[in-house]
PDB file of N, CA and C in Angstrom:
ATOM      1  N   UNK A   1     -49.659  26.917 -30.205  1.00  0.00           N
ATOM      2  CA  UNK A   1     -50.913  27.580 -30.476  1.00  0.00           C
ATOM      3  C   UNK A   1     -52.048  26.608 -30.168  1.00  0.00           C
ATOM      4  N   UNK A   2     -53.454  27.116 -29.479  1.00  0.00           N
ATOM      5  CA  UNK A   2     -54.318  26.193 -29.263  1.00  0.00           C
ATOM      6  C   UNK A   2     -55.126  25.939 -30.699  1.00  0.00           C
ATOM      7  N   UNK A   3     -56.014  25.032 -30.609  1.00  0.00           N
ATOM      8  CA  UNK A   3     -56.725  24.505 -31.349  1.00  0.00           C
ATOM      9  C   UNK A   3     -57.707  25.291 -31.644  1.00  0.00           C
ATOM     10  N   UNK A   4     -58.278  25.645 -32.538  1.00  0.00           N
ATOM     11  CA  UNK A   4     -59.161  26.356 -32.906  1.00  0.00           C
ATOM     12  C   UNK A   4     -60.305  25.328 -34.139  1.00  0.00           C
ATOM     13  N   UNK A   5     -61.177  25.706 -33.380  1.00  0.00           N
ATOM     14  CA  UNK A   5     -62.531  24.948 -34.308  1.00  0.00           C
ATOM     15  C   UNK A   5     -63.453  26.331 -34.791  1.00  0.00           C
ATOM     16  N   UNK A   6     -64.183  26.242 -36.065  1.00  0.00           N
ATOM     17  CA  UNK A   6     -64.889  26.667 -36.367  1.00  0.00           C
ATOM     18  C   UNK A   6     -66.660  26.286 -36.604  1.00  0.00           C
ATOM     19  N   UNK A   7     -67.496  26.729 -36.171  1.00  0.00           N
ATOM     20  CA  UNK A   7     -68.678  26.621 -36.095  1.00  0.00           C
ATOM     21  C   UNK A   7     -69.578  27.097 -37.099  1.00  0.00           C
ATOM     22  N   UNK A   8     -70.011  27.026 -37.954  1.00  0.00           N
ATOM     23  CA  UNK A   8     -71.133  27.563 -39.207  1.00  0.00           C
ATOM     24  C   UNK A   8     -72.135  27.305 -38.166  1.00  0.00           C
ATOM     25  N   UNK A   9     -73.487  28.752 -38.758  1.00  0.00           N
ATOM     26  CA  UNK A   9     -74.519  28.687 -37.842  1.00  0.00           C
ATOM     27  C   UNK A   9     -75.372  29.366 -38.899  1.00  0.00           C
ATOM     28  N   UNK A  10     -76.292  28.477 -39.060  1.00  0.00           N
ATOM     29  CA  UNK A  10     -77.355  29.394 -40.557  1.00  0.00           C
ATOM     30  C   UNK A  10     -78.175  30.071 -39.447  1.00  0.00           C
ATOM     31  N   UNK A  11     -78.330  31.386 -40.436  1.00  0.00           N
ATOM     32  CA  UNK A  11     -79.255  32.233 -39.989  1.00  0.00           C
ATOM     33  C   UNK A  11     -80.108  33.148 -40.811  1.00  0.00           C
ATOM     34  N   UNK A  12     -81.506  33.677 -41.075  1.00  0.00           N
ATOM     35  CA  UNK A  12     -81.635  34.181 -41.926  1.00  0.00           C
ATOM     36  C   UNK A  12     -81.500  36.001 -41.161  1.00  0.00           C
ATOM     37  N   UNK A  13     -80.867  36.422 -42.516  1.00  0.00           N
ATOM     38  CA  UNK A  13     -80.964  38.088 -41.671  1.00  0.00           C
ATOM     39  C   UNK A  13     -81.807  38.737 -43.179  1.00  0.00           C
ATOM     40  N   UNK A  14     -82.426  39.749 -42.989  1.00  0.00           N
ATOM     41  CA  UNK A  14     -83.165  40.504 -44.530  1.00  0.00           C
ATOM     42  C   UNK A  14     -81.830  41.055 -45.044  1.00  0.00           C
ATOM     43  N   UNK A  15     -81.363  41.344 -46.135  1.00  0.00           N
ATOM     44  CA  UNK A  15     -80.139  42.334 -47.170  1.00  0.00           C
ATOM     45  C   UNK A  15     -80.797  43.660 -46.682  1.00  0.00           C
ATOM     46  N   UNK A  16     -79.287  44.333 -46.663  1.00  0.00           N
ATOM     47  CA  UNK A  16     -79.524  45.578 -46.758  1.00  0.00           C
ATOM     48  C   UNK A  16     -80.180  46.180 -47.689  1.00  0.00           C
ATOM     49  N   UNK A  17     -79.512  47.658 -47.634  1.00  0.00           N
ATOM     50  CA  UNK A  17     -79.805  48.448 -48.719  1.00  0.00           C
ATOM     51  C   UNK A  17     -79.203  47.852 -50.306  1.00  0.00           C
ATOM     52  N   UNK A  18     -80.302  47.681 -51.331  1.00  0.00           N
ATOM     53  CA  UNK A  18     -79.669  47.164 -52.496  1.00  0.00           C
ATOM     54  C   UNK A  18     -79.084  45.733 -52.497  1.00  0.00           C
ATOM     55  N   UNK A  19     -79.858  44.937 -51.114  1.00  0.00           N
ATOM     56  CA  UNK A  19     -79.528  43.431 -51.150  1.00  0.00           C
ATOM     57  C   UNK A  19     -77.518  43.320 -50.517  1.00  0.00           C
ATOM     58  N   UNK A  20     -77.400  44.256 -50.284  1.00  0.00           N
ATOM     59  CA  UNK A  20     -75.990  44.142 -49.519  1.00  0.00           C
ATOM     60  C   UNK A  20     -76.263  43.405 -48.165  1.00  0.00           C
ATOM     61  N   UNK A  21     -74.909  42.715 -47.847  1.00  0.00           N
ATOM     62  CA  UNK A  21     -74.954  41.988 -47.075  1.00  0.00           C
ATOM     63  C   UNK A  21     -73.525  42.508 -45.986  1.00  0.00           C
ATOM     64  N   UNK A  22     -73.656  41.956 -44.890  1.00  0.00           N
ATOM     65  CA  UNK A  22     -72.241  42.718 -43.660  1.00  0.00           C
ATOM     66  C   UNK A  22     -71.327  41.678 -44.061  1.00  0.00           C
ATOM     67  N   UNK A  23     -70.090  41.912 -44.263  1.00  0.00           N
ATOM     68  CA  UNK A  23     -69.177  41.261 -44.349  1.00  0.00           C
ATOM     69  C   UNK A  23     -68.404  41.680 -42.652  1.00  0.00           C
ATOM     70  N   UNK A  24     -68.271  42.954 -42.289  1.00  0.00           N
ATOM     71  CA  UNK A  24     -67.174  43.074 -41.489  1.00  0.00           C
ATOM     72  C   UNK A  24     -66.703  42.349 -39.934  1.00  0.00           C
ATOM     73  N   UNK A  25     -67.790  41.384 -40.050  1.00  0.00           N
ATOM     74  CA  UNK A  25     -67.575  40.585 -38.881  1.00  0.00           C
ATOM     75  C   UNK A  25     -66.089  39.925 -38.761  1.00  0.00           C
ATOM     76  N   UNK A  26     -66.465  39.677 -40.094  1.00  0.00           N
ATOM     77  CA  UNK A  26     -65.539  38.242 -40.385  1.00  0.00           C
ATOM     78  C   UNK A  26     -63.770  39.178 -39.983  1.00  0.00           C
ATOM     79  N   UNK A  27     -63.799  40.753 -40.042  1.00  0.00           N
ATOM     80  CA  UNK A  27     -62.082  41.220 -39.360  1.00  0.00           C
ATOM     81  C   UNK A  27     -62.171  41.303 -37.775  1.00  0.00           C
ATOM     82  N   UNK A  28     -63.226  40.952 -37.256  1.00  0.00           N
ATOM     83  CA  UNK A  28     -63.583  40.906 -35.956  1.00  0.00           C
ATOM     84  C   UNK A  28     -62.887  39.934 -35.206  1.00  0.00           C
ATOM     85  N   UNK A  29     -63.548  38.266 -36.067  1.00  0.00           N
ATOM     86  CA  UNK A  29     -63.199  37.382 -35.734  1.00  0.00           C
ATOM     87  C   UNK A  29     -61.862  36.811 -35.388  1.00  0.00           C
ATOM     88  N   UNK A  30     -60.809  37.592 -36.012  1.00  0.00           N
ATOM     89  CA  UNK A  30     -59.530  37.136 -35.883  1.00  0.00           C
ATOM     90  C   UNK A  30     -58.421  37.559 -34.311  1.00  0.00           C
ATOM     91  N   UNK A  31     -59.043  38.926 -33.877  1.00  0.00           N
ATOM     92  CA  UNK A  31     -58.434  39.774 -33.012  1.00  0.00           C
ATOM     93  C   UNK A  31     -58.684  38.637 -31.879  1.00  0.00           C
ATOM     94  N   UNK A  32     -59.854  38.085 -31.326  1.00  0.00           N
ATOM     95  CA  UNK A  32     -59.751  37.621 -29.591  1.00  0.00           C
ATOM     96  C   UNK A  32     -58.807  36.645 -29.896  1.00  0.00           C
ATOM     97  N   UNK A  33     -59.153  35.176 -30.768  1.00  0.00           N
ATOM     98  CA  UNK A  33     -58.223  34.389 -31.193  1.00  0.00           C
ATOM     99  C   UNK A  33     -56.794  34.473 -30.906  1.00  0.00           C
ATOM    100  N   UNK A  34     -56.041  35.146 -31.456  1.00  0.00           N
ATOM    101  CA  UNK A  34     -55.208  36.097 -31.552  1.00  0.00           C
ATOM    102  C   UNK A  34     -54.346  36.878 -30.171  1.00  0.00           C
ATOM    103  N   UNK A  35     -55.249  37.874 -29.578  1.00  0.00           N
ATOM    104  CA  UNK A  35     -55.058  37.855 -28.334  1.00  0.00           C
ATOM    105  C   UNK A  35     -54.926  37.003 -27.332  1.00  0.00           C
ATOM    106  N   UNK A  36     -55.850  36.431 -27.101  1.00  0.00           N
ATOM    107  CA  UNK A  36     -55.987  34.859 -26.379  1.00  0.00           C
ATOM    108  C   UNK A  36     -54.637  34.127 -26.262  1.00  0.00           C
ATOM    109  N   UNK A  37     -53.869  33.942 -27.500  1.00  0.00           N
ATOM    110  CA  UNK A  37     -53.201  33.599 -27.523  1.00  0.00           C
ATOM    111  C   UNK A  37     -51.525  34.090 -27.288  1.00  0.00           C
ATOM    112  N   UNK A  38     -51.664  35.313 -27.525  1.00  0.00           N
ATOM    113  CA  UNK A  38     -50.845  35.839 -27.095  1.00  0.00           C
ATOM    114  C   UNK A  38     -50.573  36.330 -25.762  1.00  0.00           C
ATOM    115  N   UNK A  39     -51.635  36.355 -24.857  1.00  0.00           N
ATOM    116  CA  UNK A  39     -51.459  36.611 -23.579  1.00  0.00           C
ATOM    117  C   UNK A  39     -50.954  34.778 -22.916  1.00  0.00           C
ATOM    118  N   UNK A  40     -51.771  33.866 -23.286  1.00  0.00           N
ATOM    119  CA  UNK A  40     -51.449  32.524 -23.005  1.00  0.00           C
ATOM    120  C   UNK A  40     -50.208  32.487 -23.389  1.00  0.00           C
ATOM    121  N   UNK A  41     -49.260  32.602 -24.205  1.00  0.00           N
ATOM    122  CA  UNK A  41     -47.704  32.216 -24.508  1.00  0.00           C
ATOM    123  C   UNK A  41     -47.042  33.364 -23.418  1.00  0.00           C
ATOM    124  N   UNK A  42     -47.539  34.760 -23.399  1.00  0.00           N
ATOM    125  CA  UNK A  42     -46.546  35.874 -22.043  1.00  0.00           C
ATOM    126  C   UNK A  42     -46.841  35.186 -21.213  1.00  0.00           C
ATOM    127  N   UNK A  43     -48.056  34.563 -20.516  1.00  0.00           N
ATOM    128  CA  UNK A  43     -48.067  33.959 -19.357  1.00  0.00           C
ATOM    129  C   UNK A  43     -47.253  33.002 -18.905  1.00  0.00           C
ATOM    130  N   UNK A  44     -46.860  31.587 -20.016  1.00  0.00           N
ATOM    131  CA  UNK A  44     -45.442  31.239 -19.969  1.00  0.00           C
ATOM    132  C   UNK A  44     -46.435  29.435 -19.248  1.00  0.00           C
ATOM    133  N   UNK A  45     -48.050  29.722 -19.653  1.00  0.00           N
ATOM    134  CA  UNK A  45     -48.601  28.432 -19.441  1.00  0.00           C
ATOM    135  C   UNK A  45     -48.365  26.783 -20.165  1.00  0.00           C
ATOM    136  N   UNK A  46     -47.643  27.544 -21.145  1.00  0.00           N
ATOM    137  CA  UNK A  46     -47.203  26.332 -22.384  1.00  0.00           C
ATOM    138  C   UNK A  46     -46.672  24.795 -21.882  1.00  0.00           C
TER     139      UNK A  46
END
């Protein structure tokens, strides 16, 4: 599996409705990762 680094990046965004905030990025983040990697091991580049 490759290396994976993570990056924090402040940003200000306004709260939603009632000061809610988006969480759903964060199930986003896992899929390319993921893929990426799984096409790199079928490819047989290892």
């Amino acid at each position: 599996m490759s290396e994976m680094v993570t990056i924090l990046v402040e940003s200000y965004e306004d709260p939603g409705p009632f000061g809610a905030k988006s969480i759903a990025e964060i199930r986003i983040n896992g899929a390319l990762p993921a893929l990426t990697n799984a096409i790199y091991d079928a490819v047989g580049l290892d």
